[in-house]
N, C-alpha and C. Protein backbone atom coordinates (compact mmCIF):
# COMPACT_ATOMS: atom_id res chain seq x y z
N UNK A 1 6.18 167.16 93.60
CA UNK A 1 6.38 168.55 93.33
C UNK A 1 7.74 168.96 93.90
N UNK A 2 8.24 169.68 93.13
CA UNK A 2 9.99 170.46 93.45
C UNK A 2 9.26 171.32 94.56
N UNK A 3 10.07 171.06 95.88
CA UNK A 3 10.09 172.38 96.62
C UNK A 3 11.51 173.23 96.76
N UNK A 4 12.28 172.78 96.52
CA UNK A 4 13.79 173.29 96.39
C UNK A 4 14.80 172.65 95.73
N UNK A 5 15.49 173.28 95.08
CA UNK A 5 16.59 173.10 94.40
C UNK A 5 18.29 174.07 94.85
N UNK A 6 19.48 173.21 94.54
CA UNK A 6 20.72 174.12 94.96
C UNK A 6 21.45 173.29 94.59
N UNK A 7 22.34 174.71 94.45
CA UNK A 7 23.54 173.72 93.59
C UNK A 7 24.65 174.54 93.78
N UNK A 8 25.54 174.32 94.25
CA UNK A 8 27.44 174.67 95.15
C UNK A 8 28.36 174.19 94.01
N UNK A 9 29.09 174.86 94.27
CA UNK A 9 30.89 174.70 93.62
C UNK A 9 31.85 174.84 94.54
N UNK A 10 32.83 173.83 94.90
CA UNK A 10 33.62 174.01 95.79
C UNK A 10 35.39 173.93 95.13
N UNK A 11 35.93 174.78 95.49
CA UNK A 11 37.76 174.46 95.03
C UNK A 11 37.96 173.07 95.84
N UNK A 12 38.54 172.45 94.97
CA UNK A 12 39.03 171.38 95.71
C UNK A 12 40.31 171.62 96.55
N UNK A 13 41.16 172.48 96.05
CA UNK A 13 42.73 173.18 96.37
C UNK A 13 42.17 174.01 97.62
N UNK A 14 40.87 174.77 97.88
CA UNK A 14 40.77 175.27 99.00
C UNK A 14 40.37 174.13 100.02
N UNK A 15 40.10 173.14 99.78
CA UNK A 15 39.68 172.01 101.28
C UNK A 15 40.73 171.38 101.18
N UNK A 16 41.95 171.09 100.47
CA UNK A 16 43.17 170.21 100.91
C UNK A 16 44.27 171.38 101.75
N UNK A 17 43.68 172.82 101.27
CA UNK A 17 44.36 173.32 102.12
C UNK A 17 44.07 173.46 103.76
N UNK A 18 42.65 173.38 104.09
CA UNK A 18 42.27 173.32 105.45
C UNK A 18 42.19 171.78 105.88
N UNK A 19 42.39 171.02 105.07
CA UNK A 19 42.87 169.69 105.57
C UNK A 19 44.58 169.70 105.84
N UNK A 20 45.40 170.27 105.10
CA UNK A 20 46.83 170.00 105.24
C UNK A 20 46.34 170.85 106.82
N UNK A 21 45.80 172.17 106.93
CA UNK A 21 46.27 172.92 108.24
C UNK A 21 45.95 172.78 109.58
N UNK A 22 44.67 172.19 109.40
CA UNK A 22 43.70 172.11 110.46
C UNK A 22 43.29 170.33 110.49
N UNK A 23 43.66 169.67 109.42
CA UNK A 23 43.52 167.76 109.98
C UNK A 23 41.99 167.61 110.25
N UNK A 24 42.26 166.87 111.41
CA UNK A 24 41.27 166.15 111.86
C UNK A 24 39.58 167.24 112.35
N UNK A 25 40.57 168.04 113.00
CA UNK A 25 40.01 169.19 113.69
C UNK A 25 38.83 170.16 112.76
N UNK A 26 39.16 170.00 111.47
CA UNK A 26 38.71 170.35 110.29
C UNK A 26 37.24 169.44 110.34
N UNK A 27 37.71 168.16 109.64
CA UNK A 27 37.01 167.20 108.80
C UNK A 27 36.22 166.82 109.98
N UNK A 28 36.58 166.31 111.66
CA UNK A 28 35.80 166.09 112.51
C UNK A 28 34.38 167.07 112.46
N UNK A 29 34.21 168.67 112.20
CA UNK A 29 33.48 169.95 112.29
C UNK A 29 32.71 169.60 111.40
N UNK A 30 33.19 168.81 110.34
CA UNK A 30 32.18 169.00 109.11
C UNK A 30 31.61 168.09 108.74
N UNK A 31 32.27 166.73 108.63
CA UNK A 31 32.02 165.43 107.89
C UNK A 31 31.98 164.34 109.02
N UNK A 32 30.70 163.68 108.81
CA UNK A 32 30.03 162.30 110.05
C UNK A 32 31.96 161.51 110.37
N UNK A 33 32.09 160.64 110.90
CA UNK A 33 33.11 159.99 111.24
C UNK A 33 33.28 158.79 109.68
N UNK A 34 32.12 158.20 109.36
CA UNK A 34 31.83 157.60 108.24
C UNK A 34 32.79 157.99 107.18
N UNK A 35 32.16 159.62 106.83
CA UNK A 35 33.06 159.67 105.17
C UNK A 35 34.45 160.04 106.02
N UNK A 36 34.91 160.70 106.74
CA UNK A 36 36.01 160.73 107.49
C UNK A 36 37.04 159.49 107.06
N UNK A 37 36.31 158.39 107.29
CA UNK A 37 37.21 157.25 107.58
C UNK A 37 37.15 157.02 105.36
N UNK A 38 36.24 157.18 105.23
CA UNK A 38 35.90 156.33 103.45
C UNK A 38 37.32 157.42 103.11
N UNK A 39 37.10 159.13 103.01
CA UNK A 39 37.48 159.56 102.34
C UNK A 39 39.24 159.82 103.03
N UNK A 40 39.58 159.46 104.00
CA UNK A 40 41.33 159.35 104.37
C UNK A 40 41.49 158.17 103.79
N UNK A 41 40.90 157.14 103.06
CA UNK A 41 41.73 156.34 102.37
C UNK A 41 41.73 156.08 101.12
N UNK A 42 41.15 157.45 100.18
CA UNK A 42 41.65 157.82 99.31
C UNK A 42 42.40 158.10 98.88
N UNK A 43 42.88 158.33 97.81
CA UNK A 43 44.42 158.74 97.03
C UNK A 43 43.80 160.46 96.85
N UNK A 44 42.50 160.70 96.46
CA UNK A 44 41.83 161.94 96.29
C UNK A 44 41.36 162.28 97.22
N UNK A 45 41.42 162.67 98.49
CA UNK A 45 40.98 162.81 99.38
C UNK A 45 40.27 164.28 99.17
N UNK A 46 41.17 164.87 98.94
CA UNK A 46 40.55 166.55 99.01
C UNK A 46 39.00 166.69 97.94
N UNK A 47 39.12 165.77 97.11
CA UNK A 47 38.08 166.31 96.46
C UNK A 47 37.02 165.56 96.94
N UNK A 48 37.31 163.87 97.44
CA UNK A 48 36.14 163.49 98.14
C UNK A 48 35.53 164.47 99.00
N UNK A 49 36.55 165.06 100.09
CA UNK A 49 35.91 165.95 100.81
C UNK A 49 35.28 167.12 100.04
N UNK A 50 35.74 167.74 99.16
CA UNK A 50 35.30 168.84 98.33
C UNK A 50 33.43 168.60 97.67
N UNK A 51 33.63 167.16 97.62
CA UNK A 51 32.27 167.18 96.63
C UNK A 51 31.21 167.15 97.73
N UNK A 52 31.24 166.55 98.77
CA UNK A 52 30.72 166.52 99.80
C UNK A 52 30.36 167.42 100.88
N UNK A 53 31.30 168.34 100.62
CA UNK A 53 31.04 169.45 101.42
C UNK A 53 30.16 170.52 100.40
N UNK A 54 30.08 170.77 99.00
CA UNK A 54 29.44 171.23 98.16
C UNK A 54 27.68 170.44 97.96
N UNK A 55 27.92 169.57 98.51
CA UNK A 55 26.30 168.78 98.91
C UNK A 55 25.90 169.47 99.85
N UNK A 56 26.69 169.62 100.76
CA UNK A 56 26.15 170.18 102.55
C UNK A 56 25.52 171.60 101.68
N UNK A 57 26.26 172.48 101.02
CA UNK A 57 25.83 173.69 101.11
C UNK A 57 24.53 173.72 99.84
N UNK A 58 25.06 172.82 99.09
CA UNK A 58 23.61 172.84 98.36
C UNK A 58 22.10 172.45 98.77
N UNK A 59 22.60 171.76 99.57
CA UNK A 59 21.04 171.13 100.49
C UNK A 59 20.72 172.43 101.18
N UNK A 60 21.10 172.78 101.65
CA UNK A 60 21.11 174.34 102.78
C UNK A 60 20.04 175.02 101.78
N UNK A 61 20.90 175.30 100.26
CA UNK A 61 20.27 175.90 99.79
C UNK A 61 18.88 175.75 99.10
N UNK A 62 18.81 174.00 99.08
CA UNK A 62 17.38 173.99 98.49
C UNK A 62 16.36 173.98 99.44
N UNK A 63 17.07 173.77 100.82
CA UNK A 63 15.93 174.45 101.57
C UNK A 63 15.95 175.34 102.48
N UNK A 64 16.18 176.15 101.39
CA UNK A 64 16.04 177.64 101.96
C UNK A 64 16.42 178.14 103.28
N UNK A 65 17.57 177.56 103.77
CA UNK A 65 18.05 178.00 105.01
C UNK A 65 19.09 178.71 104.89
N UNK A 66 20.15 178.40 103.96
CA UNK A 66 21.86 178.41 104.27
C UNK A 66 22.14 177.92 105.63
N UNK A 67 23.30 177.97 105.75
CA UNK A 67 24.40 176.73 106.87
C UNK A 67 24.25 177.72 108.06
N UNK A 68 24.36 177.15 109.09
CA UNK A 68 25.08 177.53 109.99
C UNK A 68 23.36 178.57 110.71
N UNK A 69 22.23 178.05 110.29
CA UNK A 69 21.53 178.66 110.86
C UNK A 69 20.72 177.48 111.85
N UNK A 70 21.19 176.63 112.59
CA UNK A 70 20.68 175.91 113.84
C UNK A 70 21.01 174.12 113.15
N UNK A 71 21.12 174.06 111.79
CA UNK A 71 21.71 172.82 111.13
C UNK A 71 23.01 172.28 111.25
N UNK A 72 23.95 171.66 112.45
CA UNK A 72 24.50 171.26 111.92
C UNK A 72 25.44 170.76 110.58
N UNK A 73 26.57 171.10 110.23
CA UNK A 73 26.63 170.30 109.12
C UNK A 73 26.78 168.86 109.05
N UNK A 74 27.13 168.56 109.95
CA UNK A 74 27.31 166.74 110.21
C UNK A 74 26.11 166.21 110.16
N UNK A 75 25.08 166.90 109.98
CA UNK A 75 23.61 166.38 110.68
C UNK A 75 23.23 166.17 108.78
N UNK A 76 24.31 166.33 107.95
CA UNK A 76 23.88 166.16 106.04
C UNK A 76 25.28 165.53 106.05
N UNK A 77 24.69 164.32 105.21
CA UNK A 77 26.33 163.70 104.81
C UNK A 77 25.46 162.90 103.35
N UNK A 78 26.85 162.28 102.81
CA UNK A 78 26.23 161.92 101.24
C UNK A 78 27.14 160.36 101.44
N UNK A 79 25.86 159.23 101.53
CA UNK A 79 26.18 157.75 101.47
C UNK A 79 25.83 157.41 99.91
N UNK A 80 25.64 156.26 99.33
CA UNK A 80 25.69 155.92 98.28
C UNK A 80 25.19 154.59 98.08
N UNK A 81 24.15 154.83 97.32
CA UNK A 81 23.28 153.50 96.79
C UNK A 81 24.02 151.99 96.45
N UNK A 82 23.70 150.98 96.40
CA UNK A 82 24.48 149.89 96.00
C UNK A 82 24.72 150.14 94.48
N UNK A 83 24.05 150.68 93.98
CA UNK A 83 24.75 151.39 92.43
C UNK A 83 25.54 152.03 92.38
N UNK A 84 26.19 152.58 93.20
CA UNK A 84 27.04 153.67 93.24
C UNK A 84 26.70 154.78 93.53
N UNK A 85 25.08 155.49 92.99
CA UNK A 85 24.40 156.58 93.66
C UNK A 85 24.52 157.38 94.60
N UNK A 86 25.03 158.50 94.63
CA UNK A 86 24.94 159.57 95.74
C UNK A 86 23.64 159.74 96.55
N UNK A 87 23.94 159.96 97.31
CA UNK A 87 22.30 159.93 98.36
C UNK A 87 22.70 161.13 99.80
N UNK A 88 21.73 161.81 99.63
CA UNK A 88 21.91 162.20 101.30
C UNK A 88 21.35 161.30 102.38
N UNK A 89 22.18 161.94 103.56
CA UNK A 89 21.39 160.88 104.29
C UNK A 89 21.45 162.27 105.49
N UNK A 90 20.31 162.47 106.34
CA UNK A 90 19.82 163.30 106.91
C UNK A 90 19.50 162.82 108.18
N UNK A 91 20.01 164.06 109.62
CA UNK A 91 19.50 163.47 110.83
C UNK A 91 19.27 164.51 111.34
N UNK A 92 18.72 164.44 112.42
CA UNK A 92 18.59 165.36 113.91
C UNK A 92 18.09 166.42 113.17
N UNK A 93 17.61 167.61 113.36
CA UNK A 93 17.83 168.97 113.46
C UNK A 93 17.13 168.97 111.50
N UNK A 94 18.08 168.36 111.15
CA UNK A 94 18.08 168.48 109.02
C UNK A 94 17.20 168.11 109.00
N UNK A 95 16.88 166.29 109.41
CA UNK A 95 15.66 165.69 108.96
C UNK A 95 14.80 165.93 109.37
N UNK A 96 14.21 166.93 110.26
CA UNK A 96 13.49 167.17 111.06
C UNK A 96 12.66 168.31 110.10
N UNK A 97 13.59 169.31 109.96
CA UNK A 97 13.70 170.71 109.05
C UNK A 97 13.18 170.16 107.86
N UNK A 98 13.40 168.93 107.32
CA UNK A 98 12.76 168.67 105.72
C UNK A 98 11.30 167.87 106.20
N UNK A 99 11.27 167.07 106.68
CA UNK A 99 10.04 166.64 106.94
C UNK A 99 9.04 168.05 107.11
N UNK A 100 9.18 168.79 108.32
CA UNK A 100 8.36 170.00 108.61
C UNK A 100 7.89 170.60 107.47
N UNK A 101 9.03 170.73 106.19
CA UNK A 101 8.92 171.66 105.22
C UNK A 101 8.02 170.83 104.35
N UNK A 102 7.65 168.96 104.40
CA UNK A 102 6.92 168.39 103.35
C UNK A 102 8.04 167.59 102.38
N UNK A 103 8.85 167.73 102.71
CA UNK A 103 10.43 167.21 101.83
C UNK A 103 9.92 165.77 102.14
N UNK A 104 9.94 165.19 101.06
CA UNK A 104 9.80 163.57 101.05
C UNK A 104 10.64 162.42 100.52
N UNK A 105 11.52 163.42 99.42
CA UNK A 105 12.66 163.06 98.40
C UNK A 105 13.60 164.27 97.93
N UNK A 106 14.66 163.28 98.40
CA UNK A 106 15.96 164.25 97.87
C UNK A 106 16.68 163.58 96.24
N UNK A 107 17.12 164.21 95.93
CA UNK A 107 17.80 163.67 94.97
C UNK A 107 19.43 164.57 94.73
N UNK A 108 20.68 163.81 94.43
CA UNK A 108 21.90 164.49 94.70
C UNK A 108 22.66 164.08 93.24
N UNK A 109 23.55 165.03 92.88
CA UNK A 109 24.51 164.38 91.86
C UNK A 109 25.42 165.57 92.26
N UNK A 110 26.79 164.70 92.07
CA UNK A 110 28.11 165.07 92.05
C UNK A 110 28.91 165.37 91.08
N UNK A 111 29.68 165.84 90.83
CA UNK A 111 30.56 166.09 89.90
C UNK A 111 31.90 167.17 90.33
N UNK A 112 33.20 166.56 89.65
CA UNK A 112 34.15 167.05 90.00
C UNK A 112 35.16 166.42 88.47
N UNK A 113 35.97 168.07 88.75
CA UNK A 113 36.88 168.49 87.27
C UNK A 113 37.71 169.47 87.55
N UNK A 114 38.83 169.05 86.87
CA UNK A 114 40.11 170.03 87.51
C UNK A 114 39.84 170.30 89.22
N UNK A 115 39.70 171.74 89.64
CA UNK A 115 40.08 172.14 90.90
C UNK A 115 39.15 172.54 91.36
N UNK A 116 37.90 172.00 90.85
CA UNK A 116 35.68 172.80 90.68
C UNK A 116 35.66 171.38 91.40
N UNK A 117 34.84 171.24 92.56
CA UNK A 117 33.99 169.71 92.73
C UNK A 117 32.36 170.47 93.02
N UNK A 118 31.35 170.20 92.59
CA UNK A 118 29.96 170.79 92.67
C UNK A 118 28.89 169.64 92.81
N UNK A 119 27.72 170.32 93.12
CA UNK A 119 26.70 169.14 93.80
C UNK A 119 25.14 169.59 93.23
N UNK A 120 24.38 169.44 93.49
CA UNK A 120 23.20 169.65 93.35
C UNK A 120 22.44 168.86 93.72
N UNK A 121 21.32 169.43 94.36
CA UNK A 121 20.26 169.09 95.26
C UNK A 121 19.26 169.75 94.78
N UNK A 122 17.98 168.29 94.62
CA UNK A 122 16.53 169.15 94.17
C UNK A 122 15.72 167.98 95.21
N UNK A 123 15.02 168.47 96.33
CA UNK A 123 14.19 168.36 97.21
C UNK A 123 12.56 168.20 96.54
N UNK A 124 12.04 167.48 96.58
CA UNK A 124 10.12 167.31 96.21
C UNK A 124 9.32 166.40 96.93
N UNK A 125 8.36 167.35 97.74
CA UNK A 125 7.29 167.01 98.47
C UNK A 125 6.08 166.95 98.06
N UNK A 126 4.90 167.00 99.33
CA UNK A 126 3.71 166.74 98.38
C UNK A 126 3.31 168.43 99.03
N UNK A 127 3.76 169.16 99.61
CA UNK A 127 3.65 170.60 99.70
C UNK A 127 4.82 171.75 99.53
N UNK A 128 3.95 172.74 99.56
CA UNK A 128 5.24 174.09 98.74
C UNK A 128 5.69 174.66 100.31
C-alpha cells in the first residue's frame, strides 16, 4: 500500500551557484561524504548535486514531514543499484521516522533537463 508520495524540482543553476560560493561548506551540510566525493568528479557536478538534493526534499515530502523538522538531510542520500537504479538509502533519525510510519519500500526516479533536475518518491507499507 502507497503511504506517501513527493516529487521536487530543483534549478540546477541555483546549486552550482551555492557550490561556486559556499564549496565544501555547502555540499558537506547537505550531501553524505559518499556523493560528495562521486559527484566532484563529475564534469556535471551541479546537477548531480541538483537531482539529489530534489530526492532529499521529495522524501520529506512523501512523508509528510518537510526538511528541517528534526531530519537531518545527510541522514537521505540516493546510492544506486548495480543496474544503475536510484535508491535511497536512509539512516539515523529518517530510517527510524519511516519504519515508525510502516514505510517498508521506497522507490526513487530521477530526472534532469535543461536547468529543472526533479525526483520523485513513492513510499509503501503494510500501514497508512
Amino acid at each position: 500500500m502507497i503511504v506517501g508520495v513527493g516529487i521536487d524540482s530543483v534549478s540546477i543553476s541555483r546549486i552550482a551557484v551555492l557550490i561556486d560560493r559556499y564549496g565544501r561548506r555547502f555540499l558537506e551540510k547537505v550531501f553524505t561524504e559518499d556523493e560528495i566525493a562521486k559527484g566532484l568528479r563529475r564534469r556535471d557536478a551541479a546537477q548531480y548535486f541538483a537531482a539529489r538534493f530534489a530526492a532529499r526534499e521529495a522524501f520529506f515530502k512523501a512523508l509528510g514531514t518537510g526538511w528541517g523538522r528534526g531530519i537531518p538531510l545527510k541522514e537521505v542520500s540516493v546510492a544506486r543499484e548495480e543496474s544503475g537504479q536510484p535508491l535511497l538509502s536512509l539512516s539515523g533519525r529518517a530510517l527510524k521516522t519511516t519504519e515508525s510510519r510502516g514505510t517498508s519500500i521506497s522507490h526513487l526516479s530521477l530526472s534532469h533537463e535543461a536547468d529543472i533536475a526533479q525526483a520523485i518518491v513513492i513510499l509503501e507499507g503494510d500501514q497508512i
